[in-house]
PDB file of N, CA and C in Angstrom:
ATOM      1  N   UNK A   1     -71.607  42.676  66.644  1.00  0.00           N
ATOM      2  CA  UNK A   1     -70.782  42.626  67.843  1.00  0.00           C
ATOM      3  C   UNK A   1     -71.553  41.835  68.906  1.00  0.00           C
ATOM      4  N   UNK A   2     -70.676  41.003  69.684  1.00  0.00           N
ATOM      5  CA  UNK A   2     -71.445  39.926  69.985  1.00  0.00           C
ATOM      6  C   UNK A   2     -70.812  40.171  71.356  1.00  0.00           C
ATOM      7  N   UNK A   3     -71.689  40.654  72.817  1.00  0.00           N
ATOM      8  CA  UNK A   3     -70.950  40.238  74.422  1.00  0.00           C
ATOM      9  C   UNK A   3     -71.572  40.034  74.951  1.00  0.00           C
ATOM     10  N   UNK A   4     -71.146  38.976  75.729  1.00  0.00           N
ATOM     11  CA  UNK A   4     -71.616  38.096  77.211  1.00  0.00           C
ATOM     12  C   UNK A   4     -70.870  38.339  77.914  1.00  0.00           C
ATOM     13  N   UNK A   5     -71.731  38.781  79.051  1.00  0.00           N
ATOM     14  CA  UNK A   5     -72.089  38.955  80.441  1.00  0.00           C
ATOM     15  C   UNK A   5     -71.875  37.735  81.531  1.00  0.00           C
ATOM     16  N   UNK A   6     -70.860  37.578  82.271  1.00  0.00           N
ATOM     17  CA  UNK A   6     -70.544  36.308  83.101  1.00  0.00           C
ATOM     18  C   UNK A   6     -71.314  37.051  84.539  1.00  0.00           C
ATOM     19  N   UNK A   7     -72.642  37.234  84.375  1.00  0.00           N
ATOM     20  CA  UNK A   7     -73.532  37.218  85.669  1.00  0.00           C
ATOM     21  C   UNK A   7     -72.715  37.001  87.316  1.00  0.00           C
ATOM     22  N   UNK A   8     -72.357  36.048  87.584  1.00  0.00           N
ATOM     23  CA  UNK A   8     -71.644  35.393  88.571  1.00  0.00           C
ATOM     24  C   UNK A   8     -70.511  36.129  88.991  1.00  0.00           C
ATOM     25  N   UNK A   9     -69.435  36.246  87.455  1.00  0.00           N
ATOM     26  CA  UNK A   9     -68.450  36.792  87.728  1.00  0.00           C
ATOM     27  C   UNK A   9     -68.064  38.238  89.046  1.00  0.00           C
ATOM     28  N   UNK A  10     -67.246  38.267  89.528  1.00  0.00           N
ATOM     29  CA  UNK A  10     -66.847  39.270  90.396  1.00  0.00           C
ATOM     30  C   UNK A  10     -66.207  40.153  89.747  1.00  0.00           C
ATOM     31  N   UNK A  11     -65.810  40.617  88.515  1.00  0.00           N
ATOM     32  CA  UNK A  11     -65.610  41.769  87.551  1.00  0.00           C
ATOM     33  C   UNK A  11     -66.658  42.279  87.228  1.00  0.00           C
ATOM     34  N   UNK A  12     -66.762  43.481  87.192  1.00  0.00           N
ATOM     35  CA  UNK A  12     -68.139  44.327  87.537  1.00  0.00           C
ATOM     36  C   UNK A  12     -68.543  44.724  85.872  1.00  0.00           C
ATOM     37  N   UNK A  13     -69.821  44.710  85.279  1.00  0.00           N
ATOM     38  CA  UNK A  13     -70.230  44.469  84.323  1.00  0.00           C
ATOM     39  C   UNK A  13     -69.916  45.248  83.189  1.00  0.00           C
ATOM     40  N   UNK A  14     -69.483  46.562  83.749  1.00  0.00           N
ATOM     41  CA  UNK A  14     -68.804  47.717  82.760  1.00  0.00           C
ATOM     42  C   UNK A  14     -67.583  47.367  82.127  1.00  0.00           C
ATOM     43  N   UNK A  15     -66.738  46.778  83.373  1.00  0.00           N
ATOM     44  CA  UNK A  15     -65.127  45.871  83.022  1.00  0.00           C
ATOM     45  C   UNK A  15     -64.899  44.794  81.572  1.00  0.00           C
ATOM     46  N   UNK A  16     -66.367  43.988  81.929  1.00  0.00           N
ATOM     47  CA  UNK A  16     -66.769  42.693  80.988  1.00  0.00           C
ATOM     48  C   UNK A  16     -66.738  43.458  79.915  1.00  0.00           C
ATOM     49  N   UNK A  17     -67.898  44.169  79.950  1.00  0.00           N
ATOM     50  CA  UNK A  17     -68.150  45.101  78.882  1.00  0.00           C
ATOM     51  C   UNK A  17     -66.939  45.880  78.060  1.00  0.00           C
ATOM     52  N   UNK A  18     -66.273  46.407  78.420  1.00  0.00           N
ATOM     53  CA  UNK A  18     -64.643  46.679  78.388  1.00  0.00           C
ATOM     54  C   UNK A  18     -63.543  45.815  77.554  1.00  0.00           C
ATOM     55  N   UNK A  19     -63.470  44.673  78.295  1.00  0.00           N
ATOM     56  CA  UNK A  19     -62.765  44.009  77.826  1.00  0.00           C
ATOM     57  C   UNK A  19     -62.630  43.463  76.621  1.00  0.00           C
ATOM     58  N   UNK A  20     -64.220  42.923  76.746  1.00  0.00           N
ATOM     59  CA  UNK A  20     -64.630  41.863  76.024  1.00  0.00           C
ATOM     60  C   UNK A  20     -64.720  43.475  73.584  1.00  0.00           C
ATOM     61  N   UNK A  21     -64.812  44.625  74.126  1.00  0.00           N
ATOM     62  CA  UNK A  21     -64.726  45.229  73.169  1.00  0.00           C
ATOM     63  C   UNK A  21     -63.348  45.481  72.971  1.00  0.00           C
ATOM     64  N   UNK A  22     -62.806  45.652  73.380  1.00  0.00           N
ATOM     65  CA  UNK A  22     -61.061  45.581  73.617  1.00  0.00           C
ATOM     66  C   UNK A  22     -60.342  44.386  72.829  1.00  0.00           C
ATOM     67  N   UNK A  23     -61.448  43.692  73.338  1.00  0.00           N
ATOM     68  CA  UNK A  23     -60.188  41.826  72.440  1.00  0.00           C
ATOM     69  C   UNK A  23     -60.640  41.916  71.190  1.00  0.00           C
ATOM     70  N   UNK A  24     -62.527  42.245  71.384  1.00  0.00           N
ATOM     71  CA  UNK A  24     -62.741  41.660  69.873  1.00  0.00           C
ATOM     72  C   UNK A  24     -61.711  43.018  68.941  1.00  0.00           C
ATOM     73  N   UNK A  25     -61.288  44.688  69.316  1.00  0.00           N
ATOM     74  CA  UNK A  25     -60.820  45.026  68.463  1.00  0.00           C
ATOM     75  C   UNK A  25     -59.342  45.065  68.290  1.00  0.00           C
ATOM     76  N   UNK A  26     -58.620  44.318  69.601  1.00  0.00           N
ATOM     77  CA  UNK A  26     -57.267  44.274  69.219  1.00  0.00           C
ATOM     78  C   UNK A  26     -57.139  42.873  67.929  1.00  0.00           C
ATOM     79  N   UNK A  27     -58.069  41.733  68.209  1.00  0.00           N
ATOM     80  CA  UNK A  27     -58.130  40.468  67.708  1.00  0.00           C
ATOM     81  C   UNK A  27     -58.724  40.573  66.307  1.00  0.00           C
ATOM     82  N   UNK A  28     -58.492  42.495  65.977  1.00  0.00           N
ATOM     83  CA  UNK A  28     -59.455  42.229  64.107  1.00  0.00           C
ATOM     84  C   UNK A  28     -60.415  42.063  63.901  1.00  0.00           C
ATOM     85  N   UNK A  29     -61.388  41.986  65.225  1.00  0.00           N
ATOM     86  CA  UNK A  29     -62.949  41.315  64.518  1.00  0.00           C
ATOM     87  C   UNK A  29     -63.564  42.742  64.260  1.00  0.00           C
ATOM     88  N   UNK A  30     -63.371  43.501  65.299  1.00  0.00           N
ATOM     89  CA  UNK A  30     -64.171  44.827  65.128  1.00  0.00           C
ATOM     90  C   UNK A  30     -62.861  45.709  64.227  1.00  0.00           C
ATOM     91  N   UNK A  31     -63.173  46.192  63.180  1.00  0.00           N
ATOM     92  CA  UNK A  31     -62.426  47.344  62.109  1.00  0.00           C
ATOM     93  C   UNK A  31     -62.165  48.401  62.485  1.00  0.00           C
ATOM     94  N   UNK A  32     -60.945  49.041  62.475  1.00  0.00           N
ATOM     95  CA  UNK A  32     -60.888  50.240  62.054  1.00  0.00           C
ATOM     96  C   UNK A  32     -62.076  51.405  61.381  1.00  0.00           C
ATOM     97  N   UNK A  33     -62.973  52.028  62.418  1.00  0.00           N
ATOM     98  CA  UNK A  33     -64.285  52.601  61.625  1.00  0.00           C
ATOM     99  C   UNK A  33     -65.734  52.240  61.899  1.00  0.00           C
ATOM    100  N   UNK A  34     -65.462  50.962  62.101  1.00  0.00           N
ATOM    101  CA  UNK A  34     -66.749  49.870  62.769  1.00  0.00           C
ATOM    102  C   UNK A  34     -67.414  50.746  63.881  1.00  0.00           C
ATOM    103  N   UNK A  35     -68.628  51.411  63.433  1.00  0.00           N
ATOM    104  CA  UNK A  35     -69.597  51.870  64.201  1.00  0.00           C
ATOM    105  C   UNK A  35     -70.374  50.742  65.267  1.00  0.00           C
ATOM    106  N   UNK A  36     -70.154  51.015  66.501  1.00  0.00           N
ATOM    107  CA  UNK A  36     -70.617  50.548  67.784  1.00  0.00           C
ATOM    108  C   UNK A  36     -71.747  50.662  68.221  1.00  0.00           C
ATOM    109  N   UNK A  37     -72.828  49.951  68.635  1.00  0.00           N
ATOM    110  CA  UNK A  37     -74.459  50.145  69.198  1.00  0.00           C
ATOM    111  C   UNK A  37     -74.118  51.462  69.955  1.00  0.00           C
ATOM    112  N   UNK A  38     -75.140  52.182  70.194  1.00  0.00           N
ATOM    113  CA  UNK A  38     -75.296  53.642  70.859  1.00  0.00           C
ATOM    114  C   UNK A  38     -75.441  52.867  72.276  1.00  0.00           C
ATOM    115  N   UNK A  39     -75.006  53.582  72.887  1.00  0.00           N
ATOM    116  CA  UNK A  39     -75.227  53.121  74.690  1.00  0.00           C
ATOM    117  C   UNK A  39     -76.519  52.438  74.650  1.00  0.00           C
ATOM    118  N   UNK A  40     -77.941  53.024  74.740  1.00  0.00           N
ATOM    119  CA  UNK A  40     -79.092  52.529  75.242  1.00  0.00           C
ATOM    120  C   UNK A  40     -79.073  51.856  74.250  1.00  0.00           C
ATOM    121  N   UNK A  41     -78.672  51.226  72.884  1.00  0.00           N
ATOM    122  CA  UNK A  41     -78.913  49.918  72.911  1.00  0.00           C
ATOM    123  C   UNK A  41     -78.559  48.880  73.197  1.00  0.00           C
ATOM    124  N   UNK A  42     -76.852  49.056  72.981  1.00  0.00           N
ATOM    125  CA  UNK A  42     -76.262  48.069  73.604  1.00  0.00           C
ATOM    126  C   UNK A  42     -76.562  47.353  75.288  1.00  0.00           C
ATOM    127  N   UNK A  43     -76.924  48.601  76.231  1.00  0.00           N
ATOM    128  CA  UNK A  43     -77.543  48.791  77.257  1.00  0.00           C
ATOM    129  C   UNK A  43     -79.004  47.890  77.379  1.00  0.00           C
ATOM    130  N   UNK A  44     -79.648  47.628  76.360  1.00  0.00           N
ATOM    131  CA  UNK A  44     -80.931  47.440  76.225  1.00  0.00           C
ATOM    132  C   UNK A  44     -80.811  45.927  76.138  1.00  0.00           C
ATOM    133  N   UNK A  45     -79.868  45.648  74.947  1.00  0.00           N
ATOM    134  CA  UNK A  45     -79.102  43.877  74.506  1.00  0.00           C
ATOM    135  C   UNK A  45     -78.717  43.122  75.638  1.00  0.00           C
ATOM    136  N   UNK A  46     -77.931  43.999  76.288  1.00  0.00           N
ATOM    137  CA  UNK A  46     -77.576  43.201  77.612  1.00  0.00           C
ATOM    138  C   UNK A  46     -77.542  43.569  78.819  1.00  0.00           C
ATOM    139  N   UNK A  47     -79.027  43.907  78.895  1.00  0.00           N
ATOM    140  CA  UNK A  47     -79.619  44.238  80.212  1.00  0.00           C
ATOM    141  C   UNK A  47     -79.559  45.113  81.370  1.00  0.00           C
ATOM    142  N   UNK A  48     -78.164  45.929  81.254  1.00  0.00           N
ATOM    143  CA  UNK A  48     -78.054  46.691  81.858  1.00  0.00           C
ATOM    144  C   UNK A  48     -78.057  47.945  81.753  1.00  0.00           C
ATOM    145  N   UNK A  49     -77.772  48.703  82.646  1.00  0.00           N
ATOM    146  CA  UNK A  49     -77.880  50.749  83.279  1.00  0.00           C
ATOM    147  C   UNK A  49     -76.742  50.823  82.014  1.00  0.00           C
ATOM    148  N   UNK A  50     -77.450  51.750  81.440  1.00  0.00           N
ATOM    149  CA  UNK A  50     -76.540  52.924  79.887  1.00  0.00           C
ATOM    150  C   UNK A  50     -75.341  53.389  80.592  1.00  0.00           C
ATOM    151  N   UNK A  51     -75.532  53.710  81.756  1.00  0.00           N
ATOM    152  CA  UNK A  51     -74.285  54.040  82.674  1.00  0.00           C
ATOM    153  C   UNK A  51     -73.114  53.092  82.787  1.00  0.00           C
ATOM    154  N   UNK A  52     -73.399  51.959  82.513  1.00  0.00           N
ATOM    155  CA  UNK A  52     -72.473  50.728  82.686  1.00  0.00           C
ATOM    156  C   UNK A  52     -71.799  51.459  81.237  1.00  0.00           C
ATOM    157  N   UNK A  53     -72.637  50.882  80.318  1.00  0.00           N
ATOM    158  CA  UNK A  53     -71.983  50.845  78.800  1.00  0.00           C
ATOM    159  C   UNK A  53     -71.245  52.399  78.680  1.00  0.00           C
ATOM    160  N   UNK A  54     -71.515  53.076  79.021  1.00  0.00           N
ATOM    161  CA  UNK A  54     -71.191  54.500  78.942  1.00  0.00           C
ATOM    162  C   UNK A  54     -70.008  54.508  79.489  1.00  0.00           C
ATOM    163  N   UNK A  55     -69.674  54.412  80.657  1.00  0.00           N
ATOM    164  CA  UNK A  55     -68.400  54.222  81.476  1.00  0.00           C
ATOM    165  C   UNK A  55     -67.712  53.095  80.468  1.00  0.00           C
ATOM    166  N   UNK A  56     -67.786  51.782  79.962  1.00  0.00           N
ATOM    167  CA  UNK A  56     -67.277  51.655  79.221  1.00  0.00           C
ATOM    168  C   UNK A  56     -66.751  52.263  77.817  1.00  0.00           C
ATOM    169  N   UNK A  57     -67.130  52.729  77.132  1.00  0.00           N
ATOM    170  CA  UNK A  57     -67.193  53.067  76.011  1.00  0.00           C
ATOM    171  C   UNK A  57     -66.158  54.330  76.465  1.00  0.00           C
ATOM    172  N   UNK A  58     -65.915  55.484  77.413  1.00  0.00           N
ATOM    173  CA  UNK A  58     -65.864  56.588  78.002  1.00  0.00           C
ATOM    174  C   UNK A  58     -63.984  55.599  78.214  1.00  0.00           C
ATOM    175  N   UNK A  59     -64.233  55.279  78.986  1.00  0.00           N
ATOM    176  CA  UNK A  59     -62.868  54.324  79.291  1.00  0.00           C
ATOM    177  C   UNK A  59     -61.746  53.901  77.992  1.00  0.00           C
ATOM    178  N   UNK A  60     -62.730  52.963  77.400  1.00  0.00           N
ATOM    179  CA  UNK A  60     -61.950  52.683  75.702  1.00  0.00           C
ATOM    180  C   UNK A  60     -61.608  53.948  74.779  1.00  0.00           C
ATOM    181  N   UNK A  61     -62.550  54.969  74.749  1.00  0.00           N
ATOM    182  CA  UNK A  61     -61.820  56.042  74.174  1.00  0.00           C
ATOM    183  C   UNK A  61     -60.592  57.041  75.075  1.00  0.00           C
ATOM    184  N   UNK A  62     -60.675  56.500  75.950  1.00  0.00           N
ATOM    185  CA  UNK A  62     -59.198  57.294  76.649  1.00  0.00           C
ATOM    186  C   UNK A  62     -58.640  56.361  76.872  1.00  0.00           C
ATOM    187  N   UNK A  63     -58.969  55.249  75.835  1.00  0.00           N
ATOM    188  CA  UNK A  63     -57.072  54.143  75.874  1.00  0.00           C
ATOM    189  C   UNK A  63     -56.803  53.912  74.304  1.00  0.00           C
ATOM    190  N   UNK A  64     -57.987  55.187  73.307  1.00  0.00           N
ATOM    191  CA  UNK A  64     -57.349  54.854  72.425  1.00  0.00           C
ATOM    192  C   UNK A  64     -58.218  54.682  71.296  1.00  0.00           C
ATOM    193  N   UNK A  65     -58.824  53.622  71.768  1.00  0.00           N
ATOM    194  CA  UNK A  65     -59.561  52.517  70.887  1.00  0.00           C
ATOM    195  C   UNK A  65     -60.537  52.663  70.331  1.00  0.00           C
ATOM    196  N   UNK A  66     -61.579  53.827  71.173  1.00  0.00           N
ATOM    197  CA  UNK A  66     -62.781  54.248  70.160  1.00  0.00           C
ATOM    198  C   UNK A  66     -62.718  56.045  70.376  1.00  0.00           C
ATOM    199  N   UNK A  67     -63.721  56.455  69.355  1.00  0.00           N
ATOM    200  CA  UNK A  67     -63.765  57.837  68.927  1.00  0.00           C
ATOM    201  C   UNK A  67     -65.172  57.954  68.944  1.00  0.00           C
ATOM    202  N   UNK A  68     -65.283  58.825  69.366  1.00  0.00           N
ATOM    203  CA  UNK A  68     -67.245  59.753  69.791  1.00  0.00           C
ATOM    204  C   UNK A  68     -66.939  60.320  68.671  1.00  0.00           C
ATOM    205  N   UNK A  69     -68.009  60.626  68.044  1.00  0.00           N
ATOM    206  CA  UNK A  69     -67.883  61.639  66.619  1.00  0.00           C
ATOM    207  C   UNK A  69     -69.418  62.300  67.068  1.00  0.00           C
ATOM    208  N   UNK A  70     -69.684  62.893  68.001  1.00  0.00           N
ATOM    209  CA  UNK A  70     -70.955  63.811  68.263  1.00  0.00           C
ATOM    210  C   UNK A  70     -71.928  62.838  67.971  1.00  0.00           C
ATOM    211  N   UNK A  71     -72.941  63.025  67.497  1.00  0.00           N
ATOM    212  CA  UNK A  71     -74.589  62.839  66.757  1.00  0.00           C
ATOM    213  C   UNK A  71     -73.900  61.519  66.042  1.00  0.00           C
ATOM    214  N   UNK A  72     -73.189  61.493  65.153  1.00  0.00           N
ATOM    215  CA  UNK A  72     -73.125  60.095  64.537  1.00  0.00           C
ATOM    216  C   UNK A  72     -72.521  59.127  65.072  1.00  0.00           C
ATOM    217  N   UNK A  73     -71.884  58.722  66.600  1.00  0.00           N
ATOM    218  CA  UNK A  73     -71.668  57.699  67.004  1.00  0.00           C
ATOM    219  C   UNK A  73     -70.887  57.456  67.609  1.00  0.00           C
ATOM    220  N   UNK A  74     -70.622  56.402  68.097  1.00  0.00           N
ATOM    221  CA  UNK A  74     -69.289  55.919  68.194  1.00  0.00           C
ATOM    222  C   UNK A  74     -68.315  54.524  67.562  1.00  0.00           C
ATOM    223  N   UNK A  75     -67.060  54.982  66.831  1.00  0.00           N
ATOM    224  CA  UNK A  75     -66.449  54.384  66.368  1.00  0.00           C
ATOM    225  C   UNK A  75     -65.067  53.676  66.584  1.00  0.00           C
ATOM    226  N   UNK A  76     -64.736  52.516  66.256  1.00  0.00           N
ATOM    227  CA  UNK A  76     -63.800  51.623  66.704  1.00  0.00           C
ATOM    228  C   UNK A  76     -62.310  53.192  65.923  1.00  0.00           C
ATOM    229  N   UNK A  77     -61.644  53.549  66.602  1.00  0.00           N
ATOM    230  CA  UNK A  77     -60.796  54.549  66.170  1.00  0.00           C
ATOM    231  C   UNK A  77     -59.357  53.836  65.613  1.00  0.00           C
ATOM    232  N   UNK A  78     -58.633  54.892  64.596  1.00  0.00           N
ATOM    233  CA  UNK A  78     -57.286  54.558  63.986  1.00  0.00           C
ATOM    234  C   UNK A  78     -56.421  53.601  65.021  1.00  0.00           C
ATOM    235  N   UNK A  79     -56.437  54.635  66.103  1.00  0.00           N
ATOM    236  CA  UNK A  79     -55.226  53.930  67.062  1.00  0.00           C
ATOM    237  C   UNK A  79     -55.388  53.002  67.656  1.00  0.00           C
ATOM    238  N   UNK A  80     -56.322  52.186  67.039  1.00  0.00           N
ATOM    239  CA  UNK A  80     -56.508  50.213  67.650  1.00  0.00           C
ATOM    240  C   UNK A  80     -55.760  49.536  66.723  1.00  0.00           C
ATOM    241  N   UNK A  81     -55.275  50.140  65.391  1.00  0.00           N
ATOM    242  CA  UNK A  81     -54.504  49.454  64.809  1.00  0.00           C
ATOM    243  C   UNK A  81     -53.115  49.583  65.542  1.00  0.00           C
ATOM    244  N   UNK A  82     -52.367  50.334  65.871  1.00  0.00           N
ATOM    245  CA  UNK A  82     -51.496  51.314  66.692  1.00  0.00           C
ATOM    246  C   UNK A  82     -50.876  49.726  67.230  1.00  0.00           C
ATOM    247  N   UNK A  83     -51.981  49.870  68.801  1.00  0.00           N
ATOM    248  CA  UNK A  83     -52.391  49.237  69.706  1.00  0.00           C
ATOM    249  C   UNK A  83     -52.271  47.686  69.865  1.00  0.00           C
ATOM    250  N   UNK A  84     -52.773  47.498  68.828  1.00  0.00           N
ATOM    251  CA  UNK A  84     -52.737  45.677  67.966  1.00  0.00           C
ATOM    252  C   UNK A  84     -51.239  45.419  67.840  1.00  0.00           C
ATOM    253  N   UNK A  85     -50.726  46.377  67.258  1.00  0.00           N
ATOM    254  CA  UNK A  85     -49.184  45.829  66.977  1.00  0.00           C
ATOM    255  C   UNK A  85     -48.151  46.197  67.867  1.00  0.00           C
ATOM    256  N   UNK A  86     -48.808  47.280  68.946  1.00  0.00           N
ATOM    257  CA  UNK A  86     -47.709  47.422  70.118  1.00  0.00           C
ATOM    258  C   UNK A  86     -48.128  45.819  71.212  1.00  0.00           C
ATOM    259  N   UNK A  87     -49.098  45.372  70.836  1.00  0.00           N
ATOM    260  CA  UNK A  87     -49.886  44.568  71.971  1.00  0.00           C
ATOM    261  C   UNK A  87     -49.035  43.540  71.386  1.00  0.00           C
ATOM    262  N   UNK A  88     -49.247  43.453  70.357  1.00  0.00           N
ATOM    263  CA  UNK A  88     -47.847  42.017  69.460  1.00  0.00           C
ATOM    264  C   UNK A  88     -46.725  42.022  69.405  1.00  0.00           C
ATOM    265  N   UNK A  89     -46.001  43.043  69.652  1.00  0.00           N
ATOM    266  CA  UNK A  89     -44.718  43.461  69.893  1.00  0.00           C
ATOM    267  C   UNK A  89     -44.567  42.479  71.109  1.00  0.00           C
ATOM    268  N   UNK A  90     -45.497  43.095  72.282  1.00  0.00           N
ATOM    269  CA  UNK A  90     -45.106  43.123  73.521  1.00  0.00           C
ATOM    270  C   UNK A  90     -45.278  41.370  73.536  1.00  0.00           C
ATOM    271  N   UNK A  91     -45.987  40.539  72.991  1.00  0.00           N
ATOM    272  CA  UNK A  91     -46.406  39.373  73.100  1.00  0.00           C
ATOM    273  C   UNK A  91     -45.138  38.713  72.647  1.00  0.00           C
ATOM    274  N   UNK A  92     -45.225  38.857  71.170  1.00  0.00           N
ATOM    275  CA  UNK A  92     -43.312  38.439  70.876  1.00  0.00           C
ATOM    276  C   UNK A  92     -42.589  38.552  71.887  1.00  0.00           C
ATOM    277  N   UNK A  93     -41.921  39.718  72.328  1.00  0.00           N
ATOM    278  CA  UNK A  93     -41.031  39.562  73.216  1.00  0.00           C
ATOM    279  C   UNK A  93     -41.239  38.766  74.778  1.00  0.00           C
ATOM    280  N   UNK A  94     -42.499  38.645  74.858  1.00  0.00           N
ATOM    281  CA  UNK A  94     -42.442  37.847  75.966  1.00  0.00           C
ATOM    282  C   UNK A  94     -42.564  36.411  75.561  1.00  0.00           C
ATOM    283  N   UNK A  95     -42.632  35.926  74.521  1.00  0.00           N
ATOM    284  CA  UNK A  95     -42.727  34.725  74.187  1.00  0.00           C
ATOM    285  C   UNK A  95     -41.133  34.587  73.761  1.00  0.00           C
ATOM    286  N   UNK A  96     -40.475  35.498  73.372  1.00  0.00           N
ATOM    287  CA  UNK A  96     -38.978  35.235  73.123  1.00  0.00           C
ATOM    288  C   UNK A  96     -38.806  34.861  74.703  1.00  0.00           C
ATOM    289  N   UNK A  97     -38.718  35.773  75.685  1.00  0.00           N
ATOM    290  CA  UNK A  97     -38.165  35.433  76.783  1.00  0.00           C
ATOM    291  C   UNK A  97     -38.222  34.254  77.605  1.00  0.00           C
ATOM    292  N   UNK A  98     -39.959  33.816  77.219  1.00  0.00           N
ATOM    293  CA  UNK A  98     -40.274  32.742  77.900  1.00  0.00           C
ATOM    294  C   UNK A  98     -39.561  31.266  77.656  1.00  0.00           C
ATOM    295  N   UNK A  99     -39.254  31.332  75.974  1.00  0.00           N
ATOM    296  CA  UNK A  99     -38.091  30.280  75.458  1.00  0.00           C
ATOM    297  C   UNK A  99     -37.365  30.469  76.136  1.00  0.00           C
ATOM    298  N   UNK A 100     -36.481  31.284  76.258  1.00  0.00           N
ATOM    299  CA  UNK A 100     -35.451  31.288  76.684  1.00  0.00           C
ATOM    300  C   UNK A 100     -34.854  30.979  78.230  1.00  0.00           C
ATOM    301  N   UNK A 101     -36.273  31.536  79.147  1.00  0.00           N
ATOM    302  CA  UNK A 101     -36.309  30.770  80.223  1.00  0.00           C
ATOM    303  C   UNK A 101     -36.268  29.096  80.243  1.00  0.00           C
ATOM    304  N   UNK A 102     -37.111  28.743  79.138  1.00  0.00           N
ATOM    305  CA  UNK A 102     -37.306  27.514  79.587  1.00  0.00           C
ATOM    306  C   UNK A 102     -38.713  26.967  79.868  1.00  0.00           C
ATOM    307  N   UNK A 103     -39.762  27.484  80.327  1.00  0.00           N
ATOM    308  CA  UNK A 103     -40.747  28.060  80.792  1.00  0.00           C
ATOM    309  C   UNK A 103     -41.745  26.767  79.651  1.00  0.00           C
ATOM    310  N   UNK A 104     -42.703  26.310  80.451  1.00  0.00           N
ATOM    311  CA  UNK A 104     -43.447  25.670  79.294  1.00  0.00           C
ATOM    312  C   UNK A 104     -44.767  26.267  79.093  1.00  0.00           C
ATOM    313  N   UNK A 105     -45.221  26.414  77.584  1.00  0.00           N
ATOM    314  CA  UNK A 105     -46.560  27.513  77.327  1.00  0.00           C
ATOM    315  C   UNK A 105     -47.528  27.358  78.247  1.00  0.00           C
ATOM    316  N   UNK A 106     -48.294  26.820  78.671  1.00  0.00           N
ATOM    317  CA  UNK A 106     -49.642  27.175  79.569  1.00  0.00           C
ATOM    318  C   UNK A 106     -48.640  27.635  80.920  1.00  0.00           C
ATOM    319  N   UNK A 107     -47.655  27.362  81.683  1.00  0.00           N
ATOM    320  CA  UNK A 107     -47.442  27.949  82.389  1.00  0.00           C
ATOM    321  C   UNK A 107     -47.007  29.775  82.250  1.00  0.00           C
ATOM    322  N   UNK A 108     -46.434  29.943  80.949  1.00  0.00           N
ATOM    323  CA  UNK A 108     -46.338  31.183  80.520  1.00  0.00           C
ATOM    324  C   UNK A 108     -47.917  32.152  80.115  1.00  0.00           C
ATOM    325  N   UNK A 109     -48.916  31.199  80.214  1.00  0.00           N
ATOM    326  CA  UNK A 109     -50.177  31.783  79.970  1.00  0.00           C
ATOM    327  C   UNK A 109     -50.852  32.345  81.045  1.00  0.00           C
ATOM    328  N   UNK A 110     -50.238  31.391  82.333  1.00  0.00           N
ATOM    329  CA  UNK A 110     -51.057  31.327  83.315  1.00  0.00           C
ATOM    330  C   UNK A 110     -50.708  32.813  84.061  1.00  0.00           C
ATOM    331  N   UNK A 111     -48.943  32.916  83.777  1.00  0.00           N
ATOM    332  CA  UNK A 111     -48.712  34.425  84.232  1.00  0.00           C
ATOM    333  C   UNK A 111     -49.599  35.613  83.602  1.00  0.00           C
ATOM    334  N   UNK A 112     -49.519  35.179  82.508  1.00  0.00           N
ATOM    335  CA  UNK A 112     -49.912  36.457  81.565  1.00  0.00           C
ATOM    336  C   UNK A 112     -51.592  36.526  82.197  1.00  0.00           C
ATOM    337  N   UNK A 113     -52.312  35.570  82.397  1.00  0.00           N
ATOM    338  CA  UNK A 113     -53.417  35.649  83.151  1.00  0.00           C
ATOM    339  C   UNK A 113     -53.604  36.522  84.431  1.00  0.00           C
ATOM    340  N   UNK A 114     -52.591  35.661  84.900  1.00  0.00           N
ATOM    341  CA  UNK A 114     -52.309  36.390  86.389  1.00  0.00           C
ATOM    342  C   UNK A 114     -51.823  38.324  86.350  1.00  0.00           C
ATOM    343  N   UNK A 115     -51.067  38.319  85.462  1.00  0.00           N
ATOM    344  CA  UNK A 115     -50.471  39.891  85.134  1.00  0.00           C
ATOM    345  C   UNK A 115     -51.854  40.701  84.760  1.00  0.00           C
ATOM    346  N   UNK A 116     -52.834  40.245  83.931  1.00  0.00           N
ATOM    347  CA  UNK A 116     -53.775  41.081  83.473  1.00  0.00           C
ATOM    348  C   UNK A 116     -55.025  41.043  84.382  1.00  0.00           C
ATOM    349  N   UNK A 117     -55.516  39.873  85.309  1.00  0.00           N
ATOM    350  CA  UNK A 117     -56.621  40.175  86.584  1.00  0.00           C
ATOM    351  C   UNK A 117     -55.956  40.536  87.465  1.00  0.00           C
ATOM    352  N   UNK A 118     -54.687  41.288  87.654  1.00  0.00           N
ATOM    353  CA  UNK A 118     -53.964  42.162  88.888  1.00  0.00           C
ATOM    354  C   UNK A 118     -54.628  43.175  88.888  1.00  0.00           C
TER     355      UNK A 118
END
């Protein structure tokens, strides 16, 4: 599992952190099961307070996506598969609509940009 840290950025490093585990497991890279670095290491990889990663990790399992299993870890959970295909649902239909507007793709991206840094 591979995340960078946009230093500069004005999204606060837990968020990055967040996200960036979020895409890779709606996007298939991370599995169903795929055991996750323990806080202090991941914490350790990219430089920051366990508290960051923690609040992340703490966040993703109350949207779903990962599962604490005590002493052995934490894991990418069932309901990211769920998740993946409600997230594609929702993408279809907005790509139906956007045809139908008329709408040309990067401008339909740029909303969807705009809808998700709200």
């Amino acid at each position: 599992m591979i995340i960078r840290l946009e230093p500069g950025s004005g999204t606060p490093p837990y968020e990055q952190v967040k996200s960036e585990i979020s895409r890779q497991i709606l996007d298939g890279e991370l599995a169903v099961g795929t055991k996750l670095p323990t806080v202090r290491k991941l914490a350790a990889e990219l430089g920051i307070a366990p508290g960051t990663i923690a609040r992340a990790y703490r966040e993703l399992e109350e949207a779903g996506l990962l599962e604490t299993r005590g002493r052995a870890g934490t894991f990418v959970g069932a309901s990211g598969d769920t998740t993946r295909q409600r997230a594609r649902d929702a993408a279809s239909a907005y790509a139906e609509q956007v045809r139908a507007l008329g709408l040309p793709p990067d401008e339909a991206l740029a909303i969807v940009k705009a809808a998700l840094e709200a």
